[in-house]
Protein backbone atom coordinates (compact mmCIF):
# COMPACT_ATOMS: atom_id res chain seq x y z
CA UNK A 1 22.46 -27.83 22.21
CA UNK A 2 23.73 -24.43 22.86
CA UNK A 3 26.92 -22.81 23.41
CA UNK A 4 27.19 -25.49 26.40
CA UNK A 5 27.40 -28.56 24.05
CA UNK A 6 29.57 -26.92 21.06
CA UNK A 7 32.74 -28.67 22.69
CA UNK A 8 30.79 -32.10 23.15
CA UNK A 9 30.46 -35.03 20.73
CA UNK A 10 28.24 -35.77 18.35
CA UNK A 11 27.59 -38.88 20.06
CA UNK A 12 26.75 -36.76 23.43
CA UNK A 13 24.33 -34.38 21.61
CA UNK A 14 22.51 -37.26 19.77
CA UNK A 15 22.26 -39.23 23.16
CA UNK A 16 20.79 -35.89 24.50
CA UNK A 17 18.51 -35.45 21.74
CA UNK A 18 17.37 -38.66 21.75
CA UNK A 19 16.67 -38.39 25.73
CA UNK A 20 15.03 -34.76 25.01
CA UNK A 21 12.35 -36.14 22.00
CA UNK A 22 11.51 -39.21 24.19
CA UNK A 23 10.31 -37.36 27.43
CA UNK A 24 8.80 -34.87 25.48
CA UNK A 25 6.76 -37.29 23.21
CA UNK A 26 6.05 -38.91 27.02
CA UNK A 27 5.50 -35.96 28.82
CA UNK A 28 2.46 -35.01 25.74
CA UNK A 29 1.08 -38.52 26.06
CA UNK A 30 0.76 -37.93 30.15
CA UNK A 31 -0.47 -34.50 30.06
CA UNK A 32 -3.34 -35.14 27.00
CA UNK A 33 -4.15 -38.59 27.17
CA UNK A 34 -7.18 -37.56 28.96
CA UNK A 35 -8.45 -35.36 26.22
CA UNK A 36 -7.78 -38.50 23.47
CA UNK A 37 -9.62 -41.16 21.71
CA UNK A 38 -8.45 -44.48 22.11
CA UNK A 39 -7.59 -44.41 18.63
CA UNK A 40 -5.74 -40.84 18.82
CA UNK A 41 -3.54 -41.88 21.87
CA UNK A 42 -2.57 -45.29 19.56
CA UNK A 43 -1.60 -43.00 17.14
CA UNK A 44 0.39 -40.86 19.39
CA UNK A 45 2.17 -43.78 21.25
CA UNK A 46 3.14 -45.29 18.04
CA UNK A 47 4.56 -42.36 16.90
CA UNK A 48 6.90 -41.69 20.37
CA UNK A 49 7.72 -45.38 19.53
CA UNK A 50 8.88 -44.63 16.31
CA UNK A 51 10.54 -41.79 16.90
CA UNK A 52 12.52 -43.56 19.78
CA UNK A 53 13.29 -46.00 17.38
CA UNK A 54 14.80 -43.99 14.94
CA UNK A 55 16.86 -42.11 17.27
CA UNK A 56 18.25 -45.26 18.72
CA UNK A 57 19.17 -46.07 15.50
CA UNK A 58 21.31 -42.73 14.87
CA UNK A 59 22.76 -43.30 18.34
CA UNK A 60 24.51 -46.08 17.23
CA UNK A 61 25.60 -45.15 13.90
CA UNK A 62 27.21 -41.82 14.87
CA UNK A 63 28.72 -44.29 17.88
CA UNK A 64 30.36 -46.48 15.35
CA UNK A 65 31.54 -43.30 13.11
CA UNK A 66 33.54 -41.35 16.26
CA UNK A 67 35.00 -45.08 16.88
CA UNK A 68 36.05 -45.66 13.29
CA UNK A 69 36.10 -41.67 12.40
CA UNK A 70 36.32 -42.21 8.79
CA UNK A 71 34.81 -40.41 5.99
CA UNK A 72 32.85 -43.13 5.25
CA UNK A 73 31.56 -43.39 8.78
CA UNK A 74 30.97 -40.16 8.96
CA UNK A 75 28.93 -39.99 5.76
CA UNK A 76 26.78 -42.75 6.92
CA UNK A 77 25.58 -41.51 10.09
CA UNK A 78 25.02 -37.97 8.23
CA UNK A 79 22.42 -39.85 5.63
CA UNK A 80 20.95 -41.89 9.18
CA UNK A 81 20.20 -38.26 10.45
CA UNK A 82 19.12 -36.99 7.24
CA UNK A 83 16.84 -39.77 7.57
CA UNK A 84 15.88 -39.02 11.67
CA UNK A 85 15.53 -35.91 11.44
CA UNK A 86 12.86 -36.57 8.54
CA UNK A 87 11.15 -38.96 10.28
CA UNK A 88 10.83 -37.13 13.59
CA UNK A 89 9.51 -34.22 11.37
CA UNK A 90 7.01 -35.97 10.02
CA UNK A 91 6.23 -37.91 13.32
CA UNK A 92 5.66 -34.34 14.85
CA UNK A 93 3.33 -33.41 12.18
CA UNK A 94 1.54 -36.40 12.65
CA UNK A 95 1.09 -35.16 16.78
CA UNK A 96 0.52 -31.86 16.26
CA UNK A 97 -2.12 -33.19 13.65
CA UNK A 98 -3.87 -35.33 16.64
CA UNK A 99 -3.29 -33.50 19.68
CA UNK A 100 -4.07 -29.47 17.26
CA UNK A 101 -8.06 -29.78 18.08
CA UNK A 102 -7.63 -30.71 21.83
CA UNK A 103 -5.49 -28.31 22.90
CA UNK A 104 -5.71 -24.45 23.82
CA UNK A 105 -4.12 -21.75 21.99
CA UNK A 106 -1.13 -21.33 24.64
CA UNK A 107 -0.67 -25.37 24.67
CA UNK A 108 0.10 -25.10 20.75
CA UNK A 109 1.74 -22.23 21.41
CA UNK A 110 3.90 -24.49 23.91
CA UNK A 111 3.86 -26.90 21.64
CA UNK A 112 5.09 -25.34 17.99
CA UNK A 113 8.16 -23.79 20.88
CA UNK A 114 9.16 -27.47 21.86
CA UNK A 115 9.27 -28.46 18.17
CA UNK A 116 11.26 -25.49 16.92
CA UNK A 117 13.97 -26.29 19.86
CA UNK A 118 14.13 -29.78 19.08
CA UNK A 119 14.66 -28.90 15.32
CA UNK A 120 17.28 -26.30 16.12
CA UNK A 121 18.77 -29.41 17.98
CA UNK A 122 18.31 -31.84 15.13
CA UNK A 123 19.90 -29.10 12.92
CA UNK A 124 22.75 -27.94 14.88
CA UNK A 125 23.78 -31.91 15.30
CA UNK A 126 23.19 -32.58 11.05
CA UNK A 127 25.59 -29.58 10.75
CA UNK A 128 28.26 -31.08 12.79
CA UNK A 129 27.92 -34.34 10.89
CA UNK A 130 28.18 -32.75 8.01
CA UNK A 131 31.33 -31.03 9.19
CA UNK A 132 32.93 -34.38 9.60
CA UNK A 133 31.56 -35.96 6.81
CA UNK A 134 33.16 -33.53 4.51
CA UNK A 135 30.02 -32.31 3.24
């Protein structure tokens, strides 16, 4: 969410964000689901699953916030991405925890990049929240 998004909504960049962690959890399950146990790619579908889940769920609170664009709105879908941005954390841990022996050196390298510039993107969205929230 560069430069390019700083005039967009924070509905827009959570949308995008949401879009971004869902094809990237996808693309990891179709690129190492080869390499996986049965019990490892369980793991790692459940956790795309929850992540998408949680995501959807800050979608439509910061949806209801810029339609009521109160405070209190505001406040509410800053704690929800408090709370996303936690989870997807952790959910990433948990992949890079399963997928760490099975890939090579440049795949984690790869991998750790795609994190860091979804977390910028997490970040740079709780920020803006924050802004509005009064926080």
């Amino acid at each position: 969410m560069g430069p390019a998004h700083a005039a967009s909504s924070p509905l827009l960049d959570a949308q995008e964000l949401r879009s971004d962690v869902s094809a990237l959890t996808n693309d990891y399950i179709d690129r190492y689901q080869d390499r996986l146990t049965p019990e490892q790619e369980r793991q790692l579908t459940q956790a795309a699953r929850q992540a998408r889940r949680e995501m959807t769920t800050l979608v439509r609170v910061i949806k209801k916030a810029e339609r009521r664009d109160t405070p209190a709105a505001w406040k509410a879908a800053y704690r929800q991405h408090e709370r996303a941005a936690a989870m997807v954390d952790g959910r990433f841990d948990d992949v890079r925890a399963t997928l760490e022996s099975e890939l090579t050196f440049v795949e984690r390298l790869s991998a750790f990049s795609d994190y860091s510039s979804s977390m910028r993107d997490f970040q740079s969205l709780g920020v803006e929240l924050a802004r509005r929230a009064g926080k």
